[in-house]
N, C-alpha and C. Protein backbone atom coordinates (compact mmCIF):
# COMPACT_ATOMS: atom_id res chain seq x y z
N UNK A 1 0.85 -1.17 0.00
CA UNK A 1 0.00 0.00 0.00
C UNK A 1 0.90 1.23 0.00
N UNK A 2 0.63 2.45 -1.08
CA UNK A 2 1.89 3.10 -0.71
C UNK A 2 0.71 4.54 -0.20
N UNK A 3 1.54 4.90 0.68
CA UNK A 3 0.74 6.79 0.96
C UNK A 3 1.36 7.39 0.16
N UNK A 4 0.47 8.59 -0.48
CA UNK A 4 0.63 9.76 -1.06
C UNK A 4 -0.11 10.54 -1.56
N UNK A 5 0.38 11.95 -1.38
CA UNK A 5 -0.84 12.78 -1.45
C UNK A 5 -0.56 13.41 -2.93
N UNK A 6 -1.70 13.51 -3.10
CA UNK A 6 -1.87 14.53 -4.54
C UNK A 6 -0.77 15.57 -4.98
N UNK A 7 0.12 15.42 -5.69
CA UNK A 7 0.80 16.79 -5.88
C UNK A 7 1.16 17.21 -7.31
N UNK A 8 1.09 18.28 -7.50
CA UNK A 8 1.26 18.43 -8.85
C UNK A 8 2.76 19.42 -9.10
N UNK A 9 3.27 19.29 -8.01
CA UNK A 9 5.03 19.71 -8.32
C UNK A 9 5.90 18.66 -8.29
N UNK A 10 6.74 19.23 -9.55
CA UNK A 10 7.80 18.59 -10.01
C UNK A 10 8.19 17.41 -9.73
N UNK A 11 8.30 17.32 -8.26
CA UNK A 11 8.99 16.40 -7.64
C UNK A 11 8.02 15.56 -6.57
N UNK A 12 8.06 14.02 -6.70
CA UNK A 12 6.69 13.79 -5.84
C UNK A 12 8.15 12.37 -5.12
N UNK A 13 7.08 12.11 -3.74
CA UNK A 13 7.84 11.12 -3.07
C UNK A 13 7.05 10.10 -2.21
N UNK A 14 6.69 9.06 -2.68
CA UNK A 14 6.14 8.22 -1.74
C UNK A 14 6.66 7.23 -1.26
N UNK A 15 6.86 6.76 0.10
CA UNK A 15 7.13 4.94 0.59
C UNK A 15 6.42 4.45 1.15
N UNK A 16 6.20 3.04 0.40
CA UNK A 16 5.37 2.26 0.88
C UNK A 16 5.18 1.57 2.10
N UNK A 17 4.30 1.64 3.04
CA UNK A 17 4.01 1.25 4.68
C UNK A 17 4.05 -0.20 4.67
N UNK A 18 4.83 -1.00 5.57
CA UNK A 18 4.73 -1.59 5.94
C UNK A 18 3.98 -2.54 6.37
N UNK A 19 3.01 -2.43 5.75
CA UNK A 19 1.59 -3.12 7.07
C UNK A 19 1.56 -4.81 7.04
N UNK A 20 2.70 -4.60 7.84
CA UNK A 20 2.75 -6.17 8.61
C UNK A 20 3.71 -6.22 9.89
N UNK A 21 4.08 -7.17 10.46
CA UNK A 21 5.02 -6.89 11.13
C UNK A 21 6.74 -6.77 10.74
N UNK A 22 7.62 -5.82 10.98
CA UNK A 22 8.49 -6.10 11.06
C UNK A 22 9.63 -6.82 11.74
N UNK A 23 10.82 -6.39 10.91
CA UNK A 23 11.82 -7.33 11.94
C UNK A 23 12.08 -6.29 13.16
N UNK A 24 12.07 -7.46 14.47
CA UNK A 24 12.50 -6.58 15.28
C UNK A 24 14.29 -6.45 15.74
N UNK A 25 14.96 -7.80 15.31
CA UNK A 25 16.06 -8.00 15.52
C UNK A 25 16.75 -6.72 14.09
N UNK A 26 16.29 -6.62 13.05
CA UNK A 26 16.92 -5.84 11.92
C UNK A 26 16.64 -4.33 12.34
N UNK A 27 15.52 -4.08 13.01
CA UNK A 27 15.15 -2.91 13.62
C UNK A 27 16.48 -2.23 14.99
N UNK A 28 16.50 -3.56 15.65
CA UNK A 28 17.45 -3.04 16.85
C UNK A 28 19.03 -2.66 16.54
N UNK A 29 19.19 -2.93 15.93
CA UNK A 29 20.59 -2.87 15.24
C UNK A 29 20.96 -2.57 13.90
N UNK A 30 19.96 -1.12 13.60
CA UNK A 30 19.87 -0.63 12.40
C UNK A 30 20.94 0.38 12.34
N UNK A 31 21.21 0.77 13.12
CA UNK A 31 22.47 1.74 13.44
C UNK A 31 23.80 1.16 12.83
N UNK A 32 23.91 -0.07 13.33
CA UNK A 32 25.13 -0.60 12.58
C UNK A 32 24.72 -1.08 11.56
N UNK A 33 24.11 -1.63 11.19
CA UNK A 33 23.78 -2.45 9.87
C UNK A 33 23.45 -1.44 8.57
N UNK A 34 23.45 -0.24 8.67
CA UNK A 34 23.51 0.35 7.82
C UNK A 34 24.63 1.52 7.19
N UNK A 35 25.92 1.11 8.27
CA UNK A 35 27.01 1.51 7.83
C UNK A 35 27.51 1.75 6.81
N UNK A 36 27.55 0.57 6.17
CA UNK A 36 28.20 0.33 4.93
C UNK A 36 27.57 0.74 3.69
N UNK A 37 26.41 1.09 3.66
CA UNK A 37 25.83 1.54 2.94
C UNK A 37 25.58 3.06 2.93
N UNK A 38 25.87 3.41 4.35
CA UNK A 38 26.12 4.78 4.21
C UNK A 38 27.68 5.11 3.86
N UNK A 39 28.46 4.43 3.80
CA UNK A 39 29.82 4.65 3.42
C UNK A 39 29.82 4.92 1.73
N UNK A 40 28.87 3.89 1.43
CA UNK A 40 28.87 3.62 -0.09
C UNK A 40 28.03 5.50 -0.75
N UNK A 41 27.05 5.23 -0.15
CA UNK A 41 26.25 6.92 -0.47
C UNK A 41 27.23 8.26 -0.14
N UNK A 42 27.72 7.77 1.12
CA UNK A 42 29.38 9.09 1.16
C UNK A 42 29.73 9.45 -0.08
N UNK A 43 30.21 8.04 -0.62
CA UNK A 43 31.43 8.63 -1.90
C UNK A 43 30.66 8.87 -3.02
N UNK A 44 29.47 8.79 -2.98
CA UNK A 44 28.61 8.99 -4.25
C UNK A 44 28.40 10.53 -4.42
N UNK A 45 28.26 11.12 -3.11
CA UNK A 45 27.54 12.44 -2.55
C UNK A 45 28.78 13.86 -2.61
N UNK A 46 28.57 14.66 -3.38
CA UNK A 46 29.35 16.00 -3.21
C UNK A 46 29.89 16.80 -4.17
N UNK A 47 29.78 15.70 -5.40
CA UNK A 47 30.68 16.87 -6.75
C UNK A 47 29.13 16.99 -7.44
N UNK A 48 28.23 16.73 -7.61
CA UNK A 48 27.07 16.84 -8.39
C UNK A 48 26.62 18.78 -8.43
N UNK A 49 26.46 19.17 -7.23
CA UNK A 49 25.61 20.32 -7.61
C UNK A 49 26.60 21.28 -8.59
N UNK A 50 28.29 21.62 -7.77
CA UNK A 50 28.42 22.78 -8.78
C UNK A 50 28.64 22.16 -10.56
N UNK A 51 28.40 21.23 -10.68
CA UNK A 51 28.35 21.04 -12.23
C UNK A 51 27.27 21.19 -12.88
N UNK A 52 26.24 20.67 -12.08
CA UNK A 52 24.50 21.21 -12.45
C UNK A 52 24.40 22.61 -12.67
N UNK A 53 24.99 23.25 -11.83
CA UNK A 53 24.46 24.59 -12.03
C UNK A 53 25.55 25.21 -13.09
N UNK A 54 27.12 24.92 -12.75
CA UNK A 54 27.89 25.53 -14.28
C UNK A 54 26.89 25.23 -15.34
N UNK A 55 26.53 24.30 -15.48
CA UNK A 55 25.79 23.77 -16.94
C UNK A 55 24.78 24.46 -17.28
N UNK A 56 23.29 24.79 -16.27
CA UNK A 56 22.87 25.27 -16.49
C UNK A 56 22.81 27.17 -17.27
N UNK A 57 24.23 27.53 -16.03
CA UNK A 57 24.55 29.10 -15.98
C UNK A 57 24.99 28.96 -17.64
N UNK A 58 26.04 28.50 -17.55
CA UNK A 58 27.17 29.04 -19.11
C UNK A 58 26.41 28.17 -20.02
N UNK A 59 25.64 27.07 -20.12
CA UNK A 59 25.52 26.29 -21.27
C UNK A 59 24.04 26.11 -21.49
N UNK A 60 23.25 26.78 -20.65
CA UNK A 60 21.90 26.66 -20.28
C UNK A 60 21.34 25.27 -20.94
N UNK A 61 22.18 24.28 -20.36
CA UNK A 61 21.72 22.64 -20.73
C UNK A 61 21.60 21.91 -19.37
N UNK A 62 20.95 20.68 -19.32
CA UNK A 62 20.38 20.31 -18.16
C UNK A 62 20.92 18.59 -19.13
N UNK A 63 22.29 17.88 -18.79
CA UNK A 63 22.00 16.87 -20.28
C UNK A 63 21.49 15.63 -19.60
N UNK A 64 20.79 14.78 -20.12
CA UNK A 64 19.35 13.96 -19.30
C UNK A 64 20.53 12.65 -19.02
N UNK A 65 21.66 12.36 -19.62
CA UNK A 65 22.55 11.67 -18.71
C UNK A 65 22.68 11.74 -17.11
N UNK A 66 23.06 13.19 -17.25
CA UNK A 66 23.19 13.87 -15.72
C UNK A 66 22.47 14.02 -15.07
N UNK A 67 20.75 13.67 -15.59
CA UNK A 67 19.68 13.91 -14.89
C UNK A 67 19.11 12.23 -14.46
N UNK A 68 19.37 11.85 -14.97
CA UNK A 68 19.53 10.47 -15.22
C UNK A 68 20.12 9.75 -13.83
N UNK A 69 21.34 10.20 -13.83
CA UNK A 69 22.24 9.96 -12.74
C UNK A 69 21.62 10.91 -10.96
N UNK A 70 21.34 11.95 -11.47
CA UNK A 70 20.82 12.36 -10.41
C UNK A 70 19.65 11.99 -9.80
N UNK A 71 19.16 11.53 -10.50
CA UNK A 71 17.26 11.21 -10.19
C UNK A 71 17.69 9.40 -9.72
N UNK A 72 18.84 8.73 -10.16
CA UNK A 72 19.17 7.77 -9.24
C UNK A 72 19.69 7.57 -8.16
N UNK A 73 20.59 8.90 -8.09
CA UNK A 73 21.42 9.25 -6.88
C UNK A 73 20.44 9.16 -5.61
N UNK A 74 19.49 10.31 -6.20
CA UNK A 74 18.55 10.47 -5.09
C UNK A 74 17.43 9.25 -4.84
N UNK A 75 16.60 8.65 -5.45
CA UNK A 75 16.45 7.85 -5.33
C UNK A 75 17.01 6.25 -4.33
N UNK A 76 18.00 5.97 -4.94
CA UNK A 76 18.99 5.12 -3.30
C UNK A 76 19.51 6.25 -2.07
N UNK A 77 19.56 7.45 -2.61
CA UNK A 77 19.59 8.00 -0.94
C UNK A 77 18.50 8.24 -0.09
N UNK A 78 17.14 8.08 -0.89
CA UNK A 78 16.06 7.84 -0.16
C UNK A 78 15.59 6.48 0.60
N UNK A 79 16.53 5.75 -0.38
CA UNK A 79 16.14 4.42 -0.03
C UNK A 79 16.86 3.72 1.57
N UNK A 80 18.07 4.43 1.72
CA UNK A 80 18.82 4.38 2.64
C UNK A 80 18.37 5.28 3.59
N UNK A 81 17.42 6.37 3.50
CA UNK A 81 17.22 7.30 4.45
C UNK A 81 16.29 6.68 4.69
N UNK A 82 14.97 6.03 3.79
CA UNK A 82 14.03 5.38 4.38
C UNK A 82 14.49 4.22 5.02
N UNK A 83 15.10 3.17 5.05
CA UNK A 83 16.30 2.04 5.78
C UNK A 83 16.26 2.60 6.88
N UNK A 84 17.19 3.16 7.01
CA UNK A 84 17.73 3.65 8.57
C UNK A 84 16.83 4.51 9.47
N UNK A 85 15.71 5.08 8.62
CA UNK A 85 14.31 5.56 9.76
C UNK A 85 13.55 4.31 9.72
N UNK A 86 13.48 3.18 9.47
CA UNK A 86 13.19 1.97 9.99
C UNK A 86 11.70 1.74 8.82
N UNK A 87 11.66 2.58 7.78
CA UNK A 87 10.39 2.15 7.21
C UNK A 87 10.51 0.82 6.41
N UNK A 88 11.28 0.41 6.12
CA UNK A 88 11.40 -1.30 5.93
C UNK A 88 12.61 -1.84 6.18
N UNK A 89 12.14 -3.02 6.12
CA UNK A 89 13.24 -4.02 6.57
C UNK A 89 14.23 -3.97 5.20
N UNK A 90 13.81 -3.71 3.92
CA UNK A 90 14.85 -4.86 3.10
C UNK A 90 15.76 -3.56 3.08
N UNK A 91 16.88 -4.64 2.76
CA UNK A 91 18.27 -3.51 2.48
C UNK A 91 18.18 -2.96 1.51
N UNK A 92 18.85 -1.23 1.65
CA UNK A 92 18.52 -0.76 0.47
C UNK A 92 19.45 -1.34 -1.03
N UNK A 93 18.27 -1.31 -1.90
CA UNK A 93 19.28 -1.73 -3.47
C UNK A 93 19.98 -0.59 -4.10
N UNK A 94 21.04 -0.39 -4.73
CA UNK A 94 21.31 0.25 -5.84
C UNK A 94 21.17 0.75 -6.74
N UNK A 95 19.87 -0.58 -7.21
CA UNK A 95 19.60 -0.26 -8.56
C UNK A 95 18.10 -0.41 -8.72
N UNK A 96 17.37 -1.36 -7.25
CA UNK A 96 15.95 -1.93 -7.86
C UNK A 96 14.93 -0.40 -6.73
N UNK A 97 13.31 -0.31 -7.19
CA UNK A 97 12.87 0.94 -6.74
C UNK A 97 12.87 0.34 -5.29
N UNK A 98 12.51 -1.00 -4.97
CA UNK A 98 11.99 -1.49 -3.89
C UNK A 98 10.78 -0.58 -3.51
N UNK A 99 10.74 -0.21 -2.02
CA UNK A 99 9.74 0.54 -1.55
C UNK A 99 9.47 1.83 -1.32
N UNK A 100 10.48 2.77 -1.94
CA UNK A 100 10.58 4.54 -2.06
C UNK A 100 10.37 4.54 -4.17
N UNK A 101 9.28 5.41 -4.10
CA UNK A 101 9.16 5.56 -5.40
C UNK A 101 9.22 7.57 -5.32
N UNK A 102 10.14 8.16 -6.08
CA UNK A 102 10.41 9.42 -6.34
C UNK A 102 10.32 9.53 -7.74
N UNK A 103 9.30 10.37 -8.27
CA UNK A 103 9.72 10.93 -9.80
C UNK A 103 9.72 12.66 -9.66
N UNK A 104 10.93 12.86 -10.62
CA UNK A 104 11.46 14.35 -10.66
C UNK A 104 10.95 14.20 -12.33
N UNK A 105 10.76 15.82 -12.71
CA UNK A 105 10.13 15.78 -14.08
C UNK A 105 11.44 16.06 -14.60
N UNK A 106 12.10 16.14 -15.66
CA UNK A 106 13.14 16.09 -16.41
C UNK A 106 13.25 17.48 -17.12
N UNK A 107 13.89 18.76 -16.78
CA UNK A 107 13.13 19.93 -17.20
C UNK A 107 14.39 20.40 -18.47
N UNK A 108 13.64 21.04 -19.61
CA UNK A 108 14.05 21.82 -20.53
C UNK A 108 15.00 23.10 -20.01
N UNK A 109 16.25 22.83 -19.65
CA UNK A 109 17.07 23.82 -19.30
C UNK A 109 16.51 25.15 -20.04
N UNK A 110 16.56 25.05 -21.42
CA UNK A 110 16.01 26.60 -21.98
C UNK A 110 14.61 27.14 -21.61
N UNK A 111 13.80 26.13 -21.91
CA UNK A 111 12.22 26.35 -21.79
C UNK A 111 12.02 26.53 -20.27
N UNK A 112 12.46 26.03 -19.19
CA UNK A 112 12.09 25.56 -18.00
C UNK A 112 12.41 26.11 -16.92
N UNK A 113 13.84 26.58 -17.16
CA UNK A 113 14.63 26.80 -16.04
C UNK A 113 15.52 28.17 -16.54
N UNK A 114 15.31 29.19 -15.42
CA UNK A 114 15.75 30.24 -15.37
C UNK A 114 17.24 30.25 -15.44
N UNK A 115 18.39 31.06 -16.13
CA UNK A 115 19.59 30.12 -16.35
C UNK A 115 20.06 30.91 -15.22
N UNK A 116 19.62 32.17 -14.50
CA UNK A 116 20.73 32.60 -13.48
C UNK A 116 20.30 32.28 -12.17
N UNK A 117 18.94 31.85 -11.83
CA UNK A 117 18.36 31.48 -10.39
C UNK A 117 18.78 30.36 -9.80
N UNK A 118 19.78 29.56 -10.64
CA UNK A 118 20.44 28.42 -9.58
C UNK A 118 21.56 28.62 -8.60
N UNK A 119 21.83 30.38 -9.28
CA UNK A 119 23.20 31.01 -8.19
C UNK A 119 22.50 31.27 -6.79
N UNK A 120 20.99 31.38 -7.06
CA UNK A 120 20.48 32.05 -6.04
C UNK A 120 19.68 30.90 -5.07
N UNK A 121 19.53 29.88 -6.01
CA UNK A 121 18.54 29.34 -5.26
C UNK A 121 18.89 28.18 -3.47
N UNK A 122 19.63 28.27 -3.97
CA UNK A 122 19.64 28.12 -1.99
C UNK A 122 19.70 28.77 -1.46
N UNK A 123 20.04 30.08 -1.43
CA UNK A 123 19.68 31.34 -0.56
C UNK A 123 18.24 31.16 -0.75
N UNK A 124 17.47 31.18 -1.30
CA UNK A 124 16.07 31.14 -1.65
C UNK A 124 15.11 29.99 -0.71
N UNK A 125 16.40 29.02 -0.34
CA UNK A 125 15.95 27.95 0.33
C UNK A 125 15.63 28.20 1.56
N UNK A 126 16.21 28.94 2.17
CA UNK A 126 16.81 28.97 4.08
C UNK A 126 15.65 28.82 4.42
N UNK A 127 14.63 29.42 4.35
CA UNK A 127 13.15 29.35 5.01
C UNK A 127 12.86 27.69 4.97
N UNK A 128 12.94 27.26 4.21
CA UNK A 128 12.76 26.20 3.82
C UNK A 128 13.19 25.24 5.12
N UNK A 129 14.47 25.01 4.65
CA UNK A 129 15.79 24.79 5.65
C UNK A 129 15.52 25.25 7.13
N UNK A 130 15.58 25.82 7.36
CA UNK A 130 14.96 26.80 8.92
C UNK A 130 13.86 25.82 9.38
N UNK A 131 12.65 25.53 8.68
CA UNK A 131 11.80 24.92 9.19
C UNK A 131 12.16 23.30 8.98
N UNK A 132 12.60 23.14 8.02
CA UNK A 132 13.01 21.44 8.40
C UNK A 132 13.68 20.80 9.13
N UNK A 133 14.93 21.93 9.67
CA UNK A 133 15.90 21.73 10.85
C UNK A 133 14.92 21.09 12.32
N UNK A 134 13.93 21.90 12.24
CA UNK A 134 13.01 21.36 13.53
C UNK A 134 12.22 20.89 12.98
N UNK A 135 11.79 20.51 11.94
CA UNK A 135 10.92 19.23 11.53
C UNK A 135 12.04 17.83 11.28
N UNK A 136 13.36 18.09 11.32
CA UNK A 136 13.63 16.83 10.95
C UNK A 136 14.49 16.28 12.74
N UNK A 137 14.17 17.60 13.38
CA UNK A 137 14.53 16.95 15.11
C UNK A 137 13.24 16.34 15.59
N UNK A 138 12.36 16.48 15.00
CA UNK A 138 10.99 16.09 15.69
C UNK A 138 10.89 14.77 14.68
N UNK A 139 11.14 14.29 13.73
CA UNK A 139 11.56 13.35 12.82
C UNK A 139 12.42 12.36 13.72
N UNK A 140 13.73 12.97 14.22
CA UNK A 140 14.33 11.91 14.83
C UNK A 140 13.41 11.36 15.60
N UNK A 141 13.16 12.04 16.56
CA UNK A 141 12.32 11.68 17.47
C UNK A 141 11.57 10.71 17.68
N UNK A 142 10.18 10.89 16.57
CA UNK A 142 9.47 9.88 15.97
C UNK A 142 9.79 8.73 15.34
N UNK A 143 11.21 8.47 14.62
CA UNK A 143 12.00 7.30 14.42
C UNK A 143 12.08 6.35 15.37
N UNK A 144 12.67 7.57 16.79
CA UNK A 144 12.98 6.72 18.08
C UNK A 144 11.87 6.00 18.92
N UNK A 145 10.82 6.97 18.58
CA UNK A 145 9.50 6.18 19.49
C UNK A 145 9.39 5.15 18.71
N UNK A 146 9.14 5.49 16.92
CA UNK A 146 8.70 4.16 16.06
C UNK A 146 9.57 2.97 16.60
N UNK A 147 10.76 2.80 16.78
CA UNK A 147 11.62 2.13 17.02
C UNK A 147 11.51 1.13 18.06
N UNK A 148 10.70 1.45 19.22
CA UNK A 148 10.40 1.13 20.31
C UNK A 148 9.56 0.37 20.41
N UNK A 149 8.23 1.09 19.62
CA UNK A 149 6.84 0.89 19.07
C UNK A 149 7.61 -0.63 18.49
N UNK A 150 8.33 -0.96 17.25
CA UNK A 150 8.34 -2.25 16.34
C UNK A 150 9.26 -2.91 17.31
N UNK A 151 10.07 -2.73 18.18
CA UNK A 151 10.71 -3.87 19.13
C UNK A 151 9.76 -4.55 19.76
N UNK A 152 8.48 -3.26 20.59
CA UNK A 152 7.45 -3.66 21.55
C UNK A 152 6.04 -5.33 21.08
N UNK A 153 5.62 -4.08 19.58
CA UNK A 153 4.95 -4.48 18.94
C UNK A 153 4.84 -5.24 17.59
N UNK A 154 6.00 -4.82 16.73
CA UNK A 154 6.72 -5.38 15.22
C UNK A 154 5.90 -4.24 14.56
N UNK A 155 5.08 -3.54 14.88
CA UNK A 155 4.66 -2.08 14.31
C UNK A 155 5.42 -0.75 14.02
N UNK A 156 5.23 -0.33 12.60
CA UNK A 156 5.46 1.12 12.79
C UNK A 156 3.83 2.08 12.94
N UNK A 157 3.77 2.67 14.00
CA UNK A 157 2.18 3.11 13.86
C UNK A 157 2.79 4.17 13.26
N UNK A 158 1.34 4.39 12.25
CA UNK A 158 0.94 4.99 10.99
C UNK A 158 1.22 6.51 11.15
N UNK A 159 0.99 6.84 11.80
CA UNK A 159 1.08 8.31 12.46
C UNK A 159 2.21 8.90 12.37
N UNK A 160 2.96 8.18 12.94
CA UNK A 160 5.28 8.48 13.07
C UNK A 160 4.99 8.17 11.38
N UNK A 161 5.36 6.96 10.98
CA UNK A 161 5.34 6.90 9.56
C UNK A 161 5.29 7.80 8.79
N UNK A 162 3.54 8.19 8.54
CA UNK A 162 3.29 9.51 7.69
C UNK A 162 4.52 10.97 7.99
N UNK A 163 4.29 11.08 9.09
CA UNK A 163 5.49 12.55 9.51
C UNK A 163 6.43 12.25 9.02
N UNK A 164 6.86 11.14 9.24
CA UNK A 164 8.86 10.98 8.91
C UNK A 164 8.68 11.08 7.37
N UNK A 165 7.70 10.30 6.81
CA UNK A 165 7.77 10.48 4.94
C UNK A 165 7.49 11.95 4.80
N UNK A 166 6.38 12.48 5.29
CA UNK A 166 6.46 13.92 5.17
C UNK A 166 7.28 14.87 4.92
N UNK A 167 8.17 14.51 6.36
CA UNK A 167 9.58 15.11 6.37
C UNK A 167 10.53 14.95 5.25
N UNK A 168 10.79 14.10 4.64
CA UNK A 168 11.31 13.06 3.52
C UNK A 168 10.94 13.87 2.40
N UNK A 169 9.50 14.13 1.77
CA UNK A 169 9.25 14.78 1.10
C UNK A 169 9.11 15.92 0.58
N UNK A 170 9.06 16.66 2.01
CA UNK A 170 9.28 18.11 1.92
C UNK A 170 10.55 18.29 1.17
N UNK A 171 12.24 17.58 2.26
CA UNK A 171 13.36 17.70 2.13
C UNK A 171 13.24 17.63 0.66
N UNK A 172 12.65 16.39 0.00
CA UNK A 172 12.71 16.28 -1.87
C UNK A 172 12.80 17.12 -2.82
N UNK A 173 11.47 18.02 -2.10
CA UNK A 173 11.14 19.37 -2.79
C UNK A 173 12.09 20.59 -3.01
N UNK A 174 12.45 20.57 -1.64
CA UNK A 174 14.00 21.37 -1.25
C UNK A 174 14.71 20.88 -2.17
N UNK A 175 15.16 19.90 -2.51
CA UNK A 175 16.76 19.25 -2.74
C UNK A 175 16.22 19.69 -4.19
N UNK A 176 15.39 18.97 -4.88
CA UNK A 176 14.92 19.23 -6.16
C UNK A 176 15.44 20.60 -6.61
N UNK A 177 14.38 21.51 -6.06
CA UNK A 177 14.29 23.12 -6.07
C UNK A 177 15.87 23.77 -6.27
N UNK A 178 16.39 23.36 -5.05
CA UNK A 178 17.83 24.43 -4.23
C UNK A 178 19.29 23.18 -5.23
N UNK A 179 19.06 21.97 -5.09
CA UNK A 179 20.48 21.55 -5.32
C UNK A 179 20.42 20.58 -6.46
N UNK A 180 18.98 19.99 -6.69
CA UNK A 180 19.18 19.27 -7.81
C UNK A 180 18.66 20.05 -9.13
N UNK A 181 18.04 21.01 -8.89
CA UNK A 181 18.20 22.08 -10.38
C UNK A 181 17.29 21.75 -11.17
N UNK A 182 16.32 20.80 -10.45
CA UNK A 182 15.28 20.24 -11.75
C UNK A 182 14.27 21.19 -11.72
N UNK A 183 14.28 21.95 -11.40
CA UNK A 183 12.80 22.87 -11.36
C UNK A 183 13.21 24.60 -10.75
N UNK A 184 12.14 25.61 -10.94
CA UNK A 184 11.99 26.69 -10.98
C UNK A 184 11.12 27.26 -10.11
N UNK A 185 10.09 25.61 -9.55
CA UNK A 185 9.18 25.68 -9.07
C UNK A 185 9.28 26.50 -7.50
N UNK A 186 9.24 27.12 -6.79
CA UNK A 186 9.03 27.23 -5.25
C UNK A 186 8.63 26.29 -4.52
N UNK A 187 9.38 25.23 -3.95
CA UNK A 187 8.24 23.99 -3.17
C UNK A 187 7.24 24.82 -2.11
N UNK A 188 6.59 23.96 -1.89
CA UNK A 188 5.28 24.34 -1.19
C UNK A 188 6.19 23.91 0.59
N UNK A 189 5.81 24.68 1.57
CA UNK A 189 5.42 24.34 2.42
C UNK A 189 4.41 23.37 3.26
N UNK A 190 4.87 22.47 3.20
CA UNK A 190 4.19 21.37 3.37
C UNK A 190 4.35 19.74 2.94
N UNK A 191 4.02 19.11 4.43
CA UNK A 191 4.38 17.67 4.43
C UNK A 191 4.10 16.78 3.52
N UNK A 192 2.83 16.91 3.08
CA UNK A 192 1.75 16.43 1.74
C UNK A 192 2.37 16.61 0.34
């Protein structure tokens, strides 16, 4: 069953709930067990934006290789962010969608995208940023109760769930908007 709400920007993000029990032994020792996979997302993570945006600025091209690559990047880093907030058990893949489905629209650098607003657009973000900083401490949070909740019960109740994807999705919108360059759009405020 996957949640998601209606959206008609750019960038949409849903993962699919759980509704069964989980592991509780893969749950308790998610901290370590997902090391290595965050080691692997490390070295993936850090030269991408200023080439997105050179490209866009001087060459006003967006080339769908690079978009290609990015819309997978993000994709397994969701998959690992959803992992380690405990929304499923299976390890994250590389390559398969498993249970985080993200589509970014693929935008016409000329037609689409403003060629000088990517200098600006994380300054543009902070508000953004500002409020997710304490939406994504209240995120931990809810991880930690969920956490408790699926040792206690093998449940994630629905409630933590929805927020933490929320959170997840908002961040999408952000990342989209401010660092992945696919859009022009302003994300919306809001979890949905």
């Amino acid at each position: 069953m996957t949640t998601s709400a209606p959206s008609d920007y750019p960038a949409t993000l849903s993962i699919d709930y759980p509704d069964r029990d989980l592991d509780r032994l893969s749950s308790f020792f998610r901290l370590i067990w997902a090391i290595p996979v965050w080691i692997v997302l490390a070295t993936l993570n850090g030269i991408l934006f200023p080439a997105v945006l050179l490209m866009i600025v001087f060459r006003q091209k967006y080339p769908r290789w690079w978009y290609d690559f990015n819309l997978e990047l993000s994709r397994f880093t969701l998959r690992v962010e959803a992992y380690q907030a405990l929304m499923s058990d299976a390890y994250p893949s590389t390559d398969e969608e498993q249970y985080v489905h993200l589509e970014l629209e693929y935008p016409d650098a000329q037609r689409d995208l403003n060629r000088w607003l990517p200098l600006v657009k994380w300054f543009l973000a902070i508000p953004h940023v500002v409020v997710l900083f304490f939406l994504t401490i209240g995120a931990v949070f809810a991880v930690i109760f969920a956490w408790f909740a699926i040792l206690f019960t093998g449940r994630y109740p629905r409630g933590l769930f929805d927020f933490v994807e929320g959170v997840m999705r908002w961040w999408m919108r952000v990342s989209a908007y401010a660092f992945l360059l696919t859009t022009d759009r302003y994300p919306p405020f809001q979890l949905t």
